[in-house]
C-alpha atoms as a PDB file:
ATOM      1  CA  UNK A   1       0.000   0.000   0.000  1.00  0.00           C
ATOM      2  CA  UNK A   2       1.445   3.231  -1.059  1.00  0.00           C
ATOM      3  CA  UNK A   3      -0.091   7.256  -0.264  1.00  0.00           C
ATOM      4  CA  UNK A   4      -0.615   7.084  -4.003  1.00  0.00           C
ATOM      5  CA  UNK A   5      -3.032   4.455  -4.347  1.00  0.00           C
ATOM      6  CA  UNK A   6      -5.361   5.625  -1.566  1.00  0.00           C
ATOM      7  CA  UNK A   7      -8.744   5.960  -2.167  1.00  0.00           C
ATOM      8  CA  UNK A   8     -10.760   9.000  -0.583  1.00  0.00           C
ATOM      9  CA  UNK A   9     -12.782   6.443   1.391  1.00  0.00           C
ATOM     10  CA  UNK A  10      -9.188   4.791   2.630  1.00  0.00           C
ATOM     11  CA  UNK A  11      -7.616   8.281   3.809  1.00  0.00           C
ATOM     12  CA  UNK A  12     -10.970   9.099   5.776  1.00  0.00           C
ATOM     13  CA  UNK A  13     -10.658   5.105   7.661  1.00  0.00           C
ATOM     14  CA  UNK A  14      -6.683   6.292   8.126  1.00  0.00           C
ATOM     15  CA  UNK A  15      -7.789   9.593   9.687  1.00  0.00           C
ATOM     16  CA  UNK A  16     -10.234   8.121  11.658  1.00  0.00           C
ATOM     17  CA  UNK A  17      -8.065   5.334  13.165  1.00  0.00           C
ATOM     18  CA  UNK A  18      -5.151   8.115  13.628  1.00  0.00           C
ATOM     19  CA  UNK A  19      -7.482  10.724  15.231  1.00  0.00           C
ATOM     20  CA  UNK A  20      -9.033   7.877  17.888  1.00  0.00           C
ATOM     21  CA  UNK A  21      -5.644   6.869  19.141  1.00  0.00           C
ATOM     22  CA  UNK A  22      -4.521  10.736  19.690  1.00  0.00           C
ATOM     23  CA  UNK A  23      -7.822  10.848  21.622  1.00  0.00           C
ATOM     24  CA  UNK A  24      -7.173   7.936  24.060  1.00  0.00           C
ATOM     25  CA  UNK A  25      -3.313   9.228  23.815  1.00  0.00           C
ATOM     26  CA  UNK A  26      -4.837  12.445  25.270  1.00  0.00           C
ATOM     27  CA  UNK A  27      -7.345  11.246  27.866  1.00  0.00           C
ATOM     28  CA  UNK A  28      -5.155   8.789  29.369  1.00  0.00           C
ATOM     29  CA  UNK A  29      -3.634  11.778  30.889  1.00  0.00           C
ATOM     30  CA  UNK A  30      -6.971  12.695  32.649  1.00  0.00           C
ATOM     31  CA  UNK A  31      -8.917   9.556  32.992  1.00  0.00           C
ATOM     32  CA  UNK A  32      -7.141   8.860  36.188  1.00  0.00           C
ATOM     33  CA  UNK A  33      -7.078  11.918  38.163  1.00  0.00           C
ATOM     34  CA  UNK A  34     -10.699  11.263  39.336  1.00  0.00           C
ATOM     35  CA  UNK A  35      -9.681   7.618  40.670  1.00  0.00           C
ATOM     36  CA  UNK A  36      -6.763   8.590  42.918  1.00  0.00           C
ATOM     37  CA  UNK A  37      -8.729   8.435  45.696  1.00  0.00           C
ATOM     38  CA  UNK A  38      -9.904   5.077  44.895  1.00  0.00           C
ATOM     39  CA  UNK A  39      -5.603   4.088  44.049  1.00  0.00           C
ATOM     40  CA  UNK A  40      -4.217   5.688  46.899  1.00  0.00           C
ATOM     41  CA  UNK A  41      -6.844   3.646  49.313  1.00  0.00           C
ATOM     42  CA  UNK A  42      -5.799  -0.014  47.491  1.00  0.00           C
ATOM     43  CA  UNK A  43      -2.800   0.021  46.960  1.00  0.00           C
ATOM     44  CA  UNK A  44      -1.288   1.868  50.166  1.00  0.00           C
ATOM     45  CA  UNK A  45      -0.309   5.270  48.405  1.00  0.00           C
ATOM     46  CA  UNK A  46       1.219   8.248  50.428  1.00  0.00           C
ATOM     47  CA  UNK A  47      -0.181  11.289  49.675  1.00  0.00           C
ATOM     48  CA  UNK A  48       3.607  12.276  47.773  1.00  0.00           C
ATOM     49  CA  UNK A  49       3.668   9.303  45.953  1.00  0.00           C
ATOM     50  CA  UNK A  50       0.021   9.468  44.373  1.00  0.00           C
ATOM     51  CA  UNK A  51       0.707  12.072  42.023  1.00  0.00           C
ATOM     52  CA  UNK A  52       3.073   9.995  40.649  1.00  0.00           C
ATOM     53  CA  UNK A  53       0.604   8.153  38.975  1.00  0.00           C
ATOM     54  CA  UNK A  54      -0.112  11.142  36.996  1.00  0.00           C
ATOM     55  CA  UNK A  55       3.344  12.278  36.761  1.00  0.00           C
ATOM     56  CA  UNK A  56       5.241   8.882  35.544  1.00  0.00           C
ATOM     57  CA  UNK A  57       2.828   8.890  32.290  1.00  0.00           C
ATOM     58  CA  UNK A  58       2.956  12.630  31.109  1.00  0.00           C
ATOM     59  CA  UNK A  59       6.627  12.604  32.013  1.00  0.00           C
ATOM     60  CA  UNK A  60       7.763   9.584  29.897  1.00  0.00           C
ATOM     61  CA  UNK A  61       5.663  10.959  27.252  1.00  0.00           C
ATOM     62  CA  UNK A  62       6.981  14.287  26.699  1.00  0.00           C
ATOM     63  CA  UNK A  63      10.411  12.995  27.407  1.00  0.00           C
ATOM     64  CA  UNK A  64      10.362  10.812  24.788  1.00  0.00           C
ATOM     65  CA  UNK A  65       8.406  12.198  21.939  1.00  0.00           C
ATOM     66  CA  UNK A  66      11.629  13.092  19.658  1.00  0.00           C
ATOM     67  CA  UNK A  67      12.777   9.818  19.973  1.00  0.00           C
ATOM     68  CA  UNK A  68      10.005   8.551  19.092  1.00  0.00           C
ATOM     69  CA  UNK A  69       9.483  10.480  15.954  1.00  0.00           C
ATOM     70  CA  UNK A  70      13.431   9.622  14.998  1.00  0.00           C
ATOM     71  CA  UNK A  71      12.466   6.139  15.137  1.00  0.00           C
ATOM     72  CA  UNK A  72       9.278   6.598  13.387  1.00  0.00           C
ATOM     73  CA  UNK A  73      11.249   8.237  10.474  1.00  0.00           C
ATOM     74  CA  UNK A  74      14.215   5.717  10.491  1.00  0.00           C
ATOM     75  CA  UNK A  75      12.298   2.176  11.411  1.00  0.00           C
ATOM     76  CA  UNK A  76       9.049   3.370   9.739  1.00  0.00           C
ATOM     77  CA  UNK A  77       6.209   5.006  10.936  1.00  0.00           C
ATOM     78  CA  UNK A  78       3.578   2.465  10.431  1.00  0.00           C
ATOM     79  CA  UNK A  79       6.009  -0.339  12.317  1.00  0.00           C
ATOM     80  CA  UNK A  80       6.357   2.138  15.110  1.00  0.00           C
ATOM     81  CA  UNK A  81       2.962   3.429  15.661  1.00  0.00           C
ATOM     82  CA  UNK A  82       1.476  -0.466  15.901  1.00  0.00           C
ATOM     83  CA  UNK A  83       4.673  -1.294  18.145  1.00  0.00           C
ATOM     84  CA  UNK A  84       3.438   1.586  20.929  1.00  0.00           C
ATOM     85  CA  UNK A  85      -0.166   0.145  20.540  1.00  0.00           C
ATOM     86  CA  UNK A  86       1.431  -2.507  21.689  1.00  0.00           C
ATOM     87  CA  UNK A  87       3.658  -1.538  24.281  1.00  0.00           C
ATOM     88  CA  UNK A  88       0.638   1.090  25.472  1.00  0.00           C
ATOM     89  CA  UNK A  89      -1.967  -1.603  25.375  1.00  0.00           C
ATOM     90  CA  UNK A  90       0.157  -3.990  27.563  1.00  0.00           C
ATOM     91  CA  UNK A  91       0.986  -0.991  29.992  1.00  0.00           C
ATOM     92  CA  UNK A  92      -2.073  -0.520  30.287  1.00  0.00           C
ATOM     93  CA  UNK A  93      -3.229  -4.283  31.287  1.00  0.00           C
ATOM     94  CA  UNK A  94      -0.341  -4.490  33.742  1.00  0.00           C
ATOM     95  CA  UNK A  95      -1.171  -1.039  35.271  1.00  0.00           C
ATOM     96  CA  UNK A  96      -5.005  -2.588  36.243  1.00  0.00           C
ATOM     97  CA  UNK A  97      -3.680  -5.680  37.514  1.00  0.00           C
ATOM     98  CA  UNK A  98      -1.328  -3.888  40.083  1.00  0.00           C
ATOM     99  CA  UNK A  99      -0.514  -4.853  43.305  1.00  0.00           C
ATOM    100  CA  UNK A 100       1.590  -2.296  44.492  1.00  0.00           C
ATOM    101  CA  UNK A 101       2.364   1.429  44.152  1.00  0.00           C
ATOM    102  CA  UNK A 102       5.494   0.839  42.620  1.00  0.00           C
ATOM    103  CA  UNK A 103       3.923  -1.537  39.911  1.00  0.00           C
ATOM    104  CA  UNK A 104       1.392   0.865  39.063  1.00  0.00           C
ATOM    105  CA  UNK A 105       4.107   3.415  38.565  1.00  0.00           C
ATOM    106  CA  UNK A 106       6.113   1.795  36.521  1.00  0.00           C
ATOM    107  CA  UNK A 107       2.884   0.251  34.341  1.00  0.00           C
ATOM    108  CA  UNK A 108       2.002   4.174  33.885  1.00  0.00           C
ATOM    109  CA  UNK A 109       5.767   5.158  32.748  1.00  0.00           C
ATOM    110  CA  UNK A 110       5.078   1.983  30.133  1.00  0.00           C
ATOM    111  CA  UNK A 111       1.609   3.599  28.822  1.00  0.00           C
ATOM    112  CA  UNK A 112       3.981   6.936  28.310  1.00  0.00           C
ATOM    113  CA  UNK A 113       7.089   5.518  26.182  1.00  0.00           C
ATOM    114  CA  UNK A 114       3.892   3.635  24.334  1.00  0.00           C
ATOM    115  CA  UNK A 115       2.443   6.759  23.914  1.00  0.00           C
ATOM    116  CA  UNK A 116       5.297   8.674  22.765  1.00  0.00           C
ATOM    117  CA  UNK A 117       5.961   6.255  19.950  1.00  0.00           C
ATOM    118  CA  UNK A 118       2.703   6.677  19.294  1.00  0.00           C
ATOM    119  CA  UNK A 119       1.703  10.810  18.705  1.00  0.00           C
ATOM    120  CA  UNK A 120       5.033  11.840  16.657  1.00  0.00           C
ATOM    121  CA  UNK A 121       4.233   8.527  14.118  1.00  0.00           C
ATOM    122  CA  UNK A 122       1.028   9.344  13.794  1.00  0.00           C
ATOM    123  CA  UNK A 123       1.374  12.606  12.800  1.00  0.00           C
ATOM    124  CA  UNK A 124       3.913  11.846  10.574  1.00  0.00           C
ATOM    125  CA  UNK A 125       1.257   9.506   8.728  1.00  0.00           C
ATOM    126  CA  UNK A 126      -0.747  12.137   8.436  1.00  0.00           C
ATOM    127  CA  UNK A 127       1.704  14.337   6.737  1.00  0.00           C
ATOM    128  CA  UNK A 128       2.444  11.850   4.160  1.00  0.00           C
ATOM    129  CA  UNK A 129      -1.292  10.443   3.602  1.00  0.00           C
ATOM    130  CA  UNK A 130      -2.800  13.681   2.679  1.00  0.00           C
ATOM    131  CA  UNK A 131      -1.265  15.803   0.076  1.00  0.00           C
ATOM    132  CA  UNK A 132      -0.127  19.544   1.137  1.00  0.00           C
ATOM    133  CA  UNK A 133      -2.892  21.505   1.086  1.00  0.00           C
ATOM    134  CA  UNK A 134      -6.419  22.008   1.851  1.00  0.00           C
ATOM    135  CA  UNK A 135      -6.982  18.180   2.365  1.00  0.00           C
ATOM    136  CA  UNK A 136      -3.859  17.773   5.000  1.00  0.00           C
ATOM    137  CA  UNK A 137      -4.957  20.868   6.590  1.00  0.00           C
ATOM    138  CA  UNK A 138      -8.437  19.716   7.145  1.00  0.00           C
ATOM    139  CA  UNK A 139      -7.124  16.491   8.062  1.00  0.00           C
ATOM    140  CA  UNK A 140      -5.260  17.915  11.056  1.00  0.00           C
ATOM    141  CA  UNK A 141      -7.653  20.392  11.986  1.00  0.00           C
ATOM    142  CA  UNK A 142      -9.984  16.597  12.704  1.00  0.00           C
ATOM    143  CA  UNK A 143      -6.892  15.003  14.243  1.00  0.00           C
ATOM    144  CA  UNK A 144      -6.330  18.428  16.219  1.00  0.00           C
ATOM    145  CA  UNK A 145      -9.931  18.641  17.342  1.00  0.00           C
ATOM    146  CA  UNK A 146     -10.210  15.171  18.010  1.00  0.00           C
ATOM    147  CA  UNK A 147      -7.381  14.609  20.325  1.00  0.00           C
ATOM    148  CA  UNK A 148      -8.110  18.428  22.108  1.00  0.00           C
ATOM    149  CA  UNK A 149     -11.232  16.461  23.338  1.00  0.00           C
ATOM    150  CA  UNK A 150      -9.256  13.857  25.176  1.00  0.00           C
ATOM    151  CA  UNK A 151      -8.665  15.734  28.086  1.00  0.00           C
ATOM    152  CA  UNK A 152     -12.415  16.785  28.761  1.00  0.00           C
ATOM    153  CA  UNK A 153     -13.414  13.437  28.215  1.00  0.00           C
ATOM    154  CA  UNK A 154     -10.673  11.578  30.633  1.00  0.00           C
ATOM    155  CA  UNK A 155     -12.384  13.838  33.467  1.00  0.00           C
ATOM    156  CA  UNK A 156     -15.522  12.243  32.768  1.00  0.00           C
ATOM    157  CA  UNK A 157     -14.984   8.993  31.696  1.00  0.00           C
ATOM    158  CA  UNK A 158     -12.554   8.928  34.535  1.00  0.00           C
ATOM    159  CA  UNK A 159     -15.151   9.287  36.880  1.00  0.00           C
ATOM    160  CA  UNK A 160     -18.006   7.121  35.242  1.00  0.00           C
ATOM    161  CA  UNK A 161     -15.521   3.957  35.143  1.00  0.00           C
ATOM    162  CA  UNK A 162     -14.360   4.469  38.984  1.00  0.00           C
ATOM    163  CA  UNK A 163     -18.132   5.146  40.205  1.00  0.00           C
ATOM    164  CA  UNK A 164     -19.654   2.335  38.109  1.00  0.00           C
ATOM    165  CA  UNK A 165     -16.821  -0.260  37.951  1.00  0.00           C
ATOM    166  CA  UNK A 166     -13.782   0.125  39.918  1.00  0.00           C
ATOM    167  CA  UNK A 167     -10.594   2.054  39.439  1.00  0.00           C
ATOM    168  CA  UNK A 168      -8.800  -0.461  37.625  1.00  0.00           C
ATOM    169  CA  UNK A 169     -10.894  -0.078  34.593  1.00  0.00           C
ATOM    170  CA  UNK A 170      -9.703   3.414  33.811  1.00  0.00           C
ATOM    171  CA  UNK A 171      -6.628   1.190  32.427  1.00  0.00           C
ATOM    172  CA  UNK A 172      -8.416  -1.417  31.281  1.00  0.00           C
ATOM    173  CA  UNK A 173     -10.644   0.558  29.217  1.00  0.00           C
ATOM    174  CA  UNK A 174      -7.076   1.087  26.764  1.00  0.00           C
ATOM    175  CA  UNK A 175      -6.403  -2.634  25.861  1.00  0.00           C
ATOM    176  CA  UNK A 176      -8.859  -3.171  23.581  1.00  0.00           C
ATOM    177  CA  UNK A 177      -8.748  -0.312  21.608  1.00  0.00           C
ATOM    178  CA  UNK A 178      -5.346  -0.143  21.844  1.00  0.00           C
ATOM    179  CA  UNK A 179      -5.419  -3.662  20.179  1.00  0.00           C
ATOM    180  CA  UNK A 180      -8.141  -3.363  17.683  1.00  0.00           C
ATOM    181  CA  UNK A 181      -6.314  -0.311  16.522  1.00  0.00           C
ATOM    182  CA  UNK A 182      -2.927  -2.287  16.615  1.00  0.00           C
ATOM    183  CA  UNK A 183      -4.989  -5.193  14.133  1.00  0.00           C
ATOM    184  CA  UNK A 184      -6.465  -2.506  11.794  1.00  0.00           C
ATOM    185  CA  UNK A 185      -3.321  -0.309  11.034  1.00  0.00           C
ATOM    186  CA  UNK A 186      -1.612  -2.658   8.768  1.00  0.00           C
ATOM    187  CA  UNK A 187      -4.737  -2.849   6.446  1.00  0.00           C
ATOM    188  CA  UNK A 188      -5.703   1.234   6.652  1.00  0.00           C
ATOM    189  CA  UNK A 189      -2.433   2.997   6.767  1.00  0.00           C
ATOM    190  CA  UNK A 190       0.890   2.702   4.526  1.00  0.00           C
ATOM    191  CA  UNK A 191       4.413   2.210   5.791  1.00  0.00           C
ATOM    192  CA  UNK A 192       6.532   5.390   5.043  1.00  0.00           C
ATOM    193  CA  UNK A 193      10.107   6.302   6.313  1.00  0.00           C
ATOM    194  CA  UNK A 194      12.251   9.324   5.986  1.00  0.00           C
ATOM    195  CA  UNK A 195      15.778   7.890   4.640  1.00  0.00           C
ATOM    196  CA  UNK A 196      17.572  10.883   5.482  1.00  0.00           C
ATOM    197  CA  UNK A 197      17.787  10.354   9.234  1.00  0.00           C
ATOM    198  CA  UNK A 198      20.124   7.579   9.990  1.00  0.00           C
ATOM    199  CA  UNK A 199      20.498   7.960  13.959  1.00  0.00           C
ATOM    200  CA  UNK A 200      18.458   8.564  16.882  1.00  0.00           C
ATOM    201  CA  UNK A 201      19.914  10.162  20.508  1.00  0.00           C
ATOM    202  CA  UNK A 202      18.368   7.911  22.982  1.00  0.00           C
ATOM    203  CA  UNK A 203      21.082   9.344  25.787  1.00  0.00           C
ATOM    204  CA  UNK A 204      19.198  12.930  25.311  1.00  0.00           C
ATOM    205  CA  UNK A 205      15.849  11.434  25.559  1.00  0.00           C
ATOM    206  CA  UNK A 206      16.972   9.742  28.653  1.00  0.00           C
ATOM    207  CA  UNK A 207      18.366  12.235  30.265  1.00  0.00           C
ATOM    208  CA  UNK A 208      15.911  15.128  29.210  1.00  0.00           C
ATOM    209  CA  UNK A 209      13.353  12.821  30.993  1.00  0.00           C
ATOM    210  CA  UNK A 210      15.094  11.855  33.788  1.00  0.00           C
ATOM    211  CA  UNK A 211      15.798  15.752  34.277  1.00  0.00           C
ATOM    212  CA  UNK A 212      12.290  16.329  34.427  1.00  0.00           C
ATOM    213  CA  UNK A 213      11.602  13.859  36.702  1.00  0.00           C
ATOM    214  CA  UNK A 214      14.051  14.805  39.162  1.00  0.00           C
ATOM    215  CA  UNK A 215      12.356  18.149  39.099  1.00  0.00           C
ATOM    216  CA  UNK A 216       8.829  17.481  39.618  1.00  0.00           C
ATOM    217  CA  UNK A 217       9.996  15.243  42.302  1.00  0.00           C
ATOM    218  CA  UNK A 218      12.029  17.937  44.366  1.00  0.00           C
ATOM    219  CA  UNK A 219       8.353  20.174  43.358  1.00  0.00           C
ATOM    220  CA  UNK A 220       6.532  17.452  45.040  1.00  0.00           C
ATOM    221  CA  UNK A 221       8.836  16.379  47.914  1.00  0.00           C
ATOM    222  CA  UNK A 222       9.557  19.840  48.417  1.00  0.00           C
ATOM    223  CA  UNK A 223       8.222  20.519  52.268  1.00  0.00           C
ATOM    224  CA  UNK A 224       9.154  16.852  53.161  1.00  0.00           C
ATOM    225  CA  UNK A 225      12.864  17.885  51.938  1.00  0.00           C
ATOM    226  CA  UNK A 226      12.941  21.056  53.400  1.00  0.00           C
ATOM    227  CA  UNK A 227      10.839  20.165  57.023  1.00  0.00           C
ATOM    228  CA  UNK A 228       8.576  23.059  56.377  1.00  0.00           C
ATOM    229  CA  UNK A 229       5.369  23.251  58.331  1.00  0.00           C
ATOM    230  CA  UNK A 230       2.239  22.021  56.506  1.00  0.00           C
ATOM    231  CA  UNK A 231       0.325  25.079  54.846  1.00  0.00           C
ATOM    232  CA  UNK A 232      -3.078  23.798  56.963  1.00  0.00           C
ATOM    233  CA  UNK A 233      -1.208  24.265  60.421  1.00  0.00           C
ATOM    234  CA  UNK A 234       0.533  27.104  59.326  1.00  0.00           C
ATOM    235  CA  UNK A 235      -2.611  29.359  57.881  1.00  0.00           C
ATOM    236  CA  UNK A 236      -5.314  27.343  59.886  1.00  0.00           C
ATOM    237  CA  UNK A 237      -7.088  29.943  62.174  1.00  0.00           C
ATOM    238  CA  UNK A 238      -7.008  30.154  66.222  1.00  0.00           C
ATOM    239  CA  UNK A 239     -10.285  29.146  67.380  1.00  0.00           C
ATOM    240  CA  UNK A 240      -9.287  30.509  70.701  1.00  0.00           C
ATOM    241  CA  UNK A 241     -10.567  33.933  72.055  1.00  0.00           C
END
């Protein structure tokens, strides 16, 4: 399958199956903010740690988002963006079946490296489905709009899941769209690769998200570090008279 030989009908199933995974790409940074409560309570969270859960995902994502486009380009975008369904849709599975704060850490650093594989190849499918012009700029303004929704919609669906189910199946809500998408992308998108870049700086994407990580934990361990009073004793009111 080449960009050339694609039917109308086959770029709209592309954009489609591109736009959806943005979306749950998106939400998954959301969906679990309204079941911390619900984590923190089974699986023995501090109060520090819990925002972890949070953190670990949008960290490894950002962190790793030019690597992941470098290897998109050199390995081939189509081969990378079914190889973070993958990786995201097994992160995902692991992250529900969690026994431990430190599992359900690491599960949600997973879902972020899957994730960053993810965005930069889909994009880059985009770019190279739709000719330059009106039709790629409409089809971005759809992937835009699509995956801008993600976050409103983690809040609710967030919420919905924990109230109706249980916690757990904010994660497991990813594995089988993560895998249906994973079986459909070989038969709706083409493989494409950029032959000019030949290397990829995995050290910098390391350490750029390592960096990060260091800071938002000296943000978030900050009065434990420092042994500065709690802002509630330290603002509450006297009740005396």
């Amino acid at each position: 399958m080449t960009t050339h030989s694609l039917t109308s009908r086959q770029k709209d199933l592309a954009l489609v199956l591109l736009a959806v995974t943005q979306f749950v790409i998106v939400l998954d940074a959301s969906i679990v903010n309204v079941a911390l409560p619900s984590i923190g309570r089974a699986l023995d969270f501090s109060q520090d740690n819990l925002s972890w859960v949070v953190n670990a995902y949008t960290l490894t994502f950002g962190g790793f988002l030019l690597l992941g486009g470098r290897l998109a380009d050199l390995l081939g975008r189509r081969k990378i963006f079914i190889g973070g369904l993958a990786l995201f849709s097994v992160a995902s599975l692991l992250g529900g079946l969690a026994q431990s704060d430190t599992w359900l850490i690491a599960a949600r650093a997973a879902q972020g490296l899957g994730a960053a594989l993810i965005s930069p190849a889909a994009l880059s499918l985009i770019t190279t489905i739709f000719r330059e012009g009106a039709e790629r700029n409409r089809a971005l303004g759809v992937w835009g709009a699509v995956a801008g929704s993600g976050g409103a919609a983690g809040v609710l669906l967030g919420g919905a899941l924990t109230q109706w189910i249980s916690w757990e199946a904010v994660l497991f809500v990813n594995v089988p769209i993560g895998l249906l998408a994973a079986a459909a992308a070989p038969r709706l998108l083409p493989e494409s690769r950029d032959a000019s870049h030949r290397y990829f700086d995995v050290q910098g994407a390391v350490l750029v998200t390592g960096g990060l990580a260091l800071l938002v934990y000296a943000l978030v361990d900050a009065n434990n570090a420092a042994g500065a009073p709690s802002t509630r004793s330290a603002w509450a009111p006297s009740r005396s008279r």
